[in-house]
N, C-alpha and C. Protein backbone atom coordinates (compact mmCIF):
# COMPACT_ATOMS: atom_id res chain seq x y z
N UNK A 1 -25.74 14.68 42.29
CA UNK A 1 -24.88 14.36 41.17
C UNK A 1 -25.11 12.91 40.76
N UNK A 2 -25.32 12.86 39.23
CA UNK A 2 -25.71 11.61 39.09
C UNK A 2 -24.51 10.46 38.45
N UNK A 3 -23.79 9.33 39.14
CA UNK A 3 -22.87 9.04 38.79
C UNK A 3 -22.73 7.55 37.78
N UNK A 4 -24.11 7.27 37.42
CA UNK A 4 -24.74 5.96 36.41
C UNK A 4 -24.20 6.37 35.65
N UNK A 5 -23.58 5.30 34.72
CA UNK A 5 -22.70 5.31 33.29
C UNK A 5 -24.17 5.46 32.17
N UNK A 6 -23.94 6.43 31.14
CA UNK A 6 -25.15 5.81 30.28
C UNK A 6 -25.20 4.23 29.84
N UNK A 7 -26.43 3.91 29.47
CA UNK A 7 -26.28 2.60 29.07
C UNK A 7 -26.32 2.26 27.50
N UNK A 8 -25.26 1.39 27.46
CA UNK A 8 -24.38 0.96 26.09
C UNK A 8 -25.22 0.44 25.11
N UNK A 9 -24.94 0.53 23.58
CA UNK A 9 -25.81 0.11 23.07
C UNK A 9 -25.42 -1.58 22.82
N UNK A 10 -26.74 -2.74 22.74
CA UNK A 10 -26.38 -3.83 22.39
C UNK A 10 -25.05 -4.09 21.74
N UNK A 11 -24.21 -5.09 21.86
CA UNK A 11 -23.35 -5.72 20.80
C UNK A 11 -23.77 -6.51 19.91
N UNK A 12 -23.65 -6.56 18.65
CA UNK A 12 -24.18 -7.89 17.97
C UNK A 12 -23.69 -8.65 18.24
N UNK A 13 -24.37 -10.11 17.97
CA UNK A 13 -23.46 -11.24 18.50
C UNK A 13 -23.13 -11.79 17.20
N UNK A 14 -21.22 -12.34 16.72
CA UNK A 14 -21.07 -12.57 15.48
C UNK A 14 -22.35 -13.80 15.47
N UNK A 15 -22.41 -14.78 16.20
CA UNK A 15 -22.79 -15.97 15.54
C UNK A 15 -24.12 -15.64 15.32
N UNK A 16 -24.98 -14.64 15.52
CA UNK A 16 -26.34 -14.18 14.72
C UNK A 16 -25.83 -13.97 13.48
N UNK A 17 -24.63 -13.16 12.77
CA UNK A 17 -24.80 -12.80 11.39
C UNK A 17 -24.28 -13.75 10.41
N UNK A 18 -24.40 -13.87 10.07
CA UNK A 18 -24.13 -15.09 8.41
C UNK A 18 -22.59 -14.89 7.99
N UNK A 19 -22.06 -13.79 8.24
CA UNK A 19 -20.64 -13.41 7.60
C UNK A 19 -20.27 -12.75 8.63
N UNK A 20 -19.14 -13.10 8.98
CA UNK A 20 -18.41 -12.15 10.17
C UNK A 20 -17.95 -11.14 9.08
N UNK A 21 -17.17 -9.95 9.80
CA UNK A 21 -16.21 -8.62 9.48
C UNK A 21 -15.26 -9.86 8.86
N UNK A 22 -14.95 -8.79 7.85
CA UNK A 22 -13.58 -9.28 6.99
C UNK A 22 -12.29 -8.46 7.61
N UNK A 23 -11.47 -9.02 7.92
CA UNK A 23 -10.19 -8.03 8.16
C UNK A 23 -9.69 -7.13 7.03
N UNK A 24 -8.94 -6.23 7.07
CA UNK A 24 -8.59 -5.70 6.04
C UNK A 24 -7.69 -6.30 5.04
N UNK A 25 -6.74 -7.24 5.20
CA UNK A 25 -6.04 -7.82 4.31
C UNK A 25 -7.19 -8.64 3.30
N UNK A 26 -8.50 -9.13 3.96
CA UNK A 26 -8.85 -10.18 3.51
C UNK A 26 -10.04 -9.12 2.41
N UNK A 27 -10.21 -8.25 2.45
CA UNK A 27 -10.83 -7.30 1.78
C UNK A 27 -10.35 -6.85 0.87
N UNK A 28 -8.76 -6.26 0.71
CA UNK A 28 -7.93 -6.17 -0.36
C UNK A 28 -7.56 -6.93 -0.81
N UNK A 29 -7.58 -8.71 -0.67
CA UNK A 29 -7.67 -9.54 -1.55
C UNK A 29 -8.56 -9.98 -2.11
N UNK A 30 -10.16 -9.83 -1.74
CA UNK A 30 -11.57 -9.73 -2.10
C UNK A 30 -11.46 -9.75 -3.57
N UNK A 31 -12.25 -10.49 -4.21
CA UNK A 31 -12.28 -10.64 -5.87
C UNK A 31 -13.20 -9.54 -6.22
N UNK A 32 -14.06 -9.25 -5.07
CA UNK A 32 -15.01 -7.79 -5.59
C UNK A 32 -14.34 -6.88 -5.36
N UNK A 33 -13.28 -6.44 -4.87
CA UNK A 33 -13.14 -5.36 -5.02
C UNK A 33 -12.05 -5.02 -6.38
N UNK A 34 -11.86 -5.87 -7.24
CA UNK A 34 -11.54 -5.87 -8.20
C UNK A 34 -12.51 -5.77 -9.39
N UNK A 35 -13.61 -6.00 -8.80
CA UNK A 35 -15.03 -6.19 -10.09
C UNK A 35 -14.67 -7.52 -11.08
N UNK A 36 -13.71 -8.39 -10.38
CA UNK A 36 -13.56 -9.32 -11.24
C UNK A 36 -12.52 -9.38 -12.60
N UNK A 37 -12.32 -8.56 -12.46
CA UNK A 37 -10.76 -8.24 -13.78
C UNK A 37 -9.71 -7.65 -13.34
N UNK A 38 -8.82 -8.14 -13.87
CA UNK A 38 -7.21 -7.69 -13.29
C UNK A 38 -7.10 -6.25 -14.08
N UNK A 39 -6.37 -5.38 -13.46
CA UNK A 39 -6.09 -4.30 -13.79
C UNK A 39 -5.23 -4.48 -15.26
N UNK A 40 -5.57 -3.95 -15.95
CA UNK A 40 -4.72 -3.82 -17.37
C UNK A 40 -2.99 -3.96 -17.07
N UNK A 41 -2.31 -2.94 -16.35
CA UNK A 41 -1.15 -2.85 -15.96
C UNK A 41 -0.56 -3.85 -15.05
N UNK A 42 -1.45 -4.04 -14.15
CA UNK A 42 -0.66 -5.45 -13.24
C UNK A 42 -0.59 -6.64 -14.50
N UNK A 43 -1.03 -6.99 -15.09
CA UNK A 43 -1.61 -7.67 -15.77
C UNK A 43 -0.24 -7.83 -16.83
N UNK A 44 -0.19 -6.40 -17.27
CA UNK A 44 0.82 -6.62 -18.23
C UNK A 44 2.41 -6.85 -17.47
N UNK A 45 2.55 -6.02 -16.13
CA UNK A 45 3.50 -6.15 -15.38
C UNK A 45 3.76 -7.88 -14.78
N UNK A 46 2.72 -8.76 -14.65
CA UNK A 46 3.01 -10.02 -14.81
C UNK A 46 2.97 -10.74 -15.86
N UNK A 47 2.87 -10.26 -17.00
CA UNK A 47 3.37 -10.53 -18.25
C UNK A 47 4.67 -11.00 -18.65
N UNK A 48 5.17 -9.88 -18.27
CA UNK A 48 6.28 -8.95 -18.55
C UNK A 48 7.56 -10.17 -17.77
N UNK A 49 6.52 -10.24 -16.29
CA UNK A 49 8.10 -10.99 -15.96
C UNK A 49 7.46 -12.46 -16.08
N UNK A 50 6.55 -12.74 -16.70
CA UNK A 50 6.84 -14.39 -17.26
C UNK A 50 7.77 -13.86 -18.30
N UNK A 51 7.69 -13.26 -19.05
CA UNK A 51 8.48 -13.45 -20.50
C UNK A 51 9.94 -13.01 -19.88
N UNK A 52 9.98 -12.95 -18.74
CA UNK A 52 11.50 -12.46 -18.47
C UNK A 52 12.00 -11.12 -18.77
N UNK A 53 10.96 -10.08 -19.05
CA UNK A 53 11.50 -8.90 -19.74
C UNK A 53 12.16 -7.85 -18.53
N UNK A 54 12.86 -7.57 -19.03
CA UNK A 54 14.00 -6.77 -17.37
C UNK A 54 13.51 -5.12 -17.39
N UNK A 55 13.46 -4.83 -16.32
CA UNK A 55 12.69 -3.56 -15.60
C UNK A 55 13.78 -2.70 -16.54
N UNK A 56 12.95 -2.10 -17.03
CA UNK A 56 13.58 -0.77 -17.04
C UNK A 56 13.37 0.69 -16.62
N UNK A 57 12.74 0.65 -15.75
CA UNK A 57 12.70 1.92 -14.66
C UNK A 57 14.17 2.44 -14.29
N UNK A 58 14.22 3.57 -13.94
CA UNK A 58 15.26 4.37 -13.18
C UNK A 58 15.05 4.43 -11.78
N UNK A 59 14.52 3.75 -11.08
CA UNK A 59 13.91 3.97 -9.88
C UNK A 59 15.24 3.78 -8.58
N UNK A 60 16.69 2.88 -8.88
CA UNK A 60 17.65 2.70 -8.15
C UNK A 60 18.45 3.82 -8.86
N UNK A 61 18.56 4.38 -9.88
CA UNK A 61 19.53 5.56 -10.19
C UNK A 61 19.18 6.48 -9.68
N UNK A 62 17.33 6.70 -9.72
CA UNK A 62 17.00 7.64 -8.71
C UNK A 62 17.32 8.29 -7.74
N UNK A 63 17.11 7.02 -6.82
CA UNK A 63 17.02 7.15 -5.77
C UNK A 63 18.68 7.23 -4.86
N UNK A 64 19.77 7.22 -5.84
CA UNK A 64 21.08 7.07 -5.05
C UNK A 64 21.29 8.47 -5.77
N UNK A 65 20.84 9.31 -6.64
CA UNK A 65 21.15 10.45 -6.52
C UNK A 65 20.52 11.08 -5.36
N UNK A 66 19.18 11.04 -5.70
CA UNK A 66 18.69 11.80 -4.33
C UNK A 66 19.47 11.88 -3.28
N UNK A 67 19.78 10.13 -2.64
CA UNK A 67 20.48 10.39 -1.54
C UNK A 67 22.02 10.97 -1.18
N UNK A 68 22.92 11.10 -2.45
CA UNK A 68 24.04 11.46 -2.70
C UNK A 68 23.66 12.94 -2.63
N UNK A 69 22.64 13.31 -2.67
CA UNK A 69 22.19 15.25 -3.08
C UNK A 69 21.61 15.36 -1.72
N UNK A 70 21.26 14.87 -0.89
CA UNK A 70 20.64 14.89 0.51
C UNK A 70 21.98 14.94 1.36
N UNK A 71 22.80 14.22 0.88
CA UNK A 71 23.85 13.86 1.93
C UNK A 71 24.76 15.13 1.65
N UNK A 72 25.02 15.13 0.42
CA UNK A 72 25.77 16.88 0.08
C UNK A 72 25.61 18.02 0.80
N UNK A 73 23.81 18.09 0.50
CA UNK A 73 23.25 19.14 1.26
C UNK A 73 23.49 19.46 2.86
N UNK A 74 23.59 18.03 3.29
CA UNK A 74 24.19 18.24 4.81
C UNK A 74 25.33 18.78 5.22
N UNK A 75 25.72 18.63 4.33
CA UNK A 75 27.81 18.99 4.47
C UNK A 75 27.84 20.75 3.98
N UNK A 76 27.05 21.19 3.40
CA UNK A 76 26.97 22.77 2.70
C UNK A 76 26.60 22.63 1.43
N UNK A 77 25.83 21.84 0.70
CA UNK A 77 25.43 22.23 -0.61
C UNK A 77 26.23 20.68 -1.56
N UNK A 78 25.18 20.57 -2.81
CA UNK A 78 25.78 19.92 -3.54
C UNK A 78 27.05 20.51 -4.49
N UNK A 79 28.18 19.29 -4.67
CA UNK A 79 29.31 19.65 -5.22
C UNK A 79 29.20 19.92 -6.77
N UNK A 80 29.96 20.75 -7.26
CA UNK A 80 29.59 20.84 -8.65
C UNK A 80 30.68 20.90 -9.16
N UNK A 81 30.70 20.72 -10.72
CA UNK A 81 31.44 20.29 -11.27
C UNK A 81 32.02 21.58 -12.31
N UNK A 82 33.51 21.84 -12.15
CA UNK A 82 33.82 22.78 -12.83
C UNK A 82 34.66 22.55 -14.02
C-alpha cells in the first residue's frame, strides 16, 4: 500500500508577478469593470439627489404591507374588510 501524498503543484510566488490578485471589493470598484462610464441610471439617481429631488418609490409602503399580510397570515388569514 502506497502511503506518499501526490506531489503538489508549484505555488506562484506573488513577488514574481507584477500585480498581485485583486480582492473582490477592489474589483467591483475597478474603473474597468465599468468600461469607463457611469451607468445612465446611477448617474441620474445621483443627480437626482444633488438636486434634492425626494424618492418617490413605494418601497416602505411596500414593504409594511407585506409584513402586516405575513403577520395576518400567521394568526389565520388576512383580515378583511366588510
Amino acid at each position: 500500500m502506497n502511503t506518499a501524498k501526490p506531489p503538489r503543484p508549484p505555488t506562484p510566488d506573488p513577488a514574481d508577478s507584477n500585480q498581485s490578485p485583486r480582492l473582490p471589493h477592489d474589483r467591483d470598484e475597478a474603473v474597468g469593470m465599468t468600461d469607463g462610464r457611469p451607468d445612465a441610471r446611477i448617474k441620474q439617481g445621483h443627480d437626482d439627489l444633488a438636486r434634492g429631488v425626494q424618492d418617490t418609490t413605494r418601497g416602505a409602503e411596500a414593504d409594511h404591507a407585506y409584513r402586516r399580510l405575513k403577520r395576518e397570515e400567521g394568526r389565520g388569514g388576512p383580515k378583511r374588510k366588510r
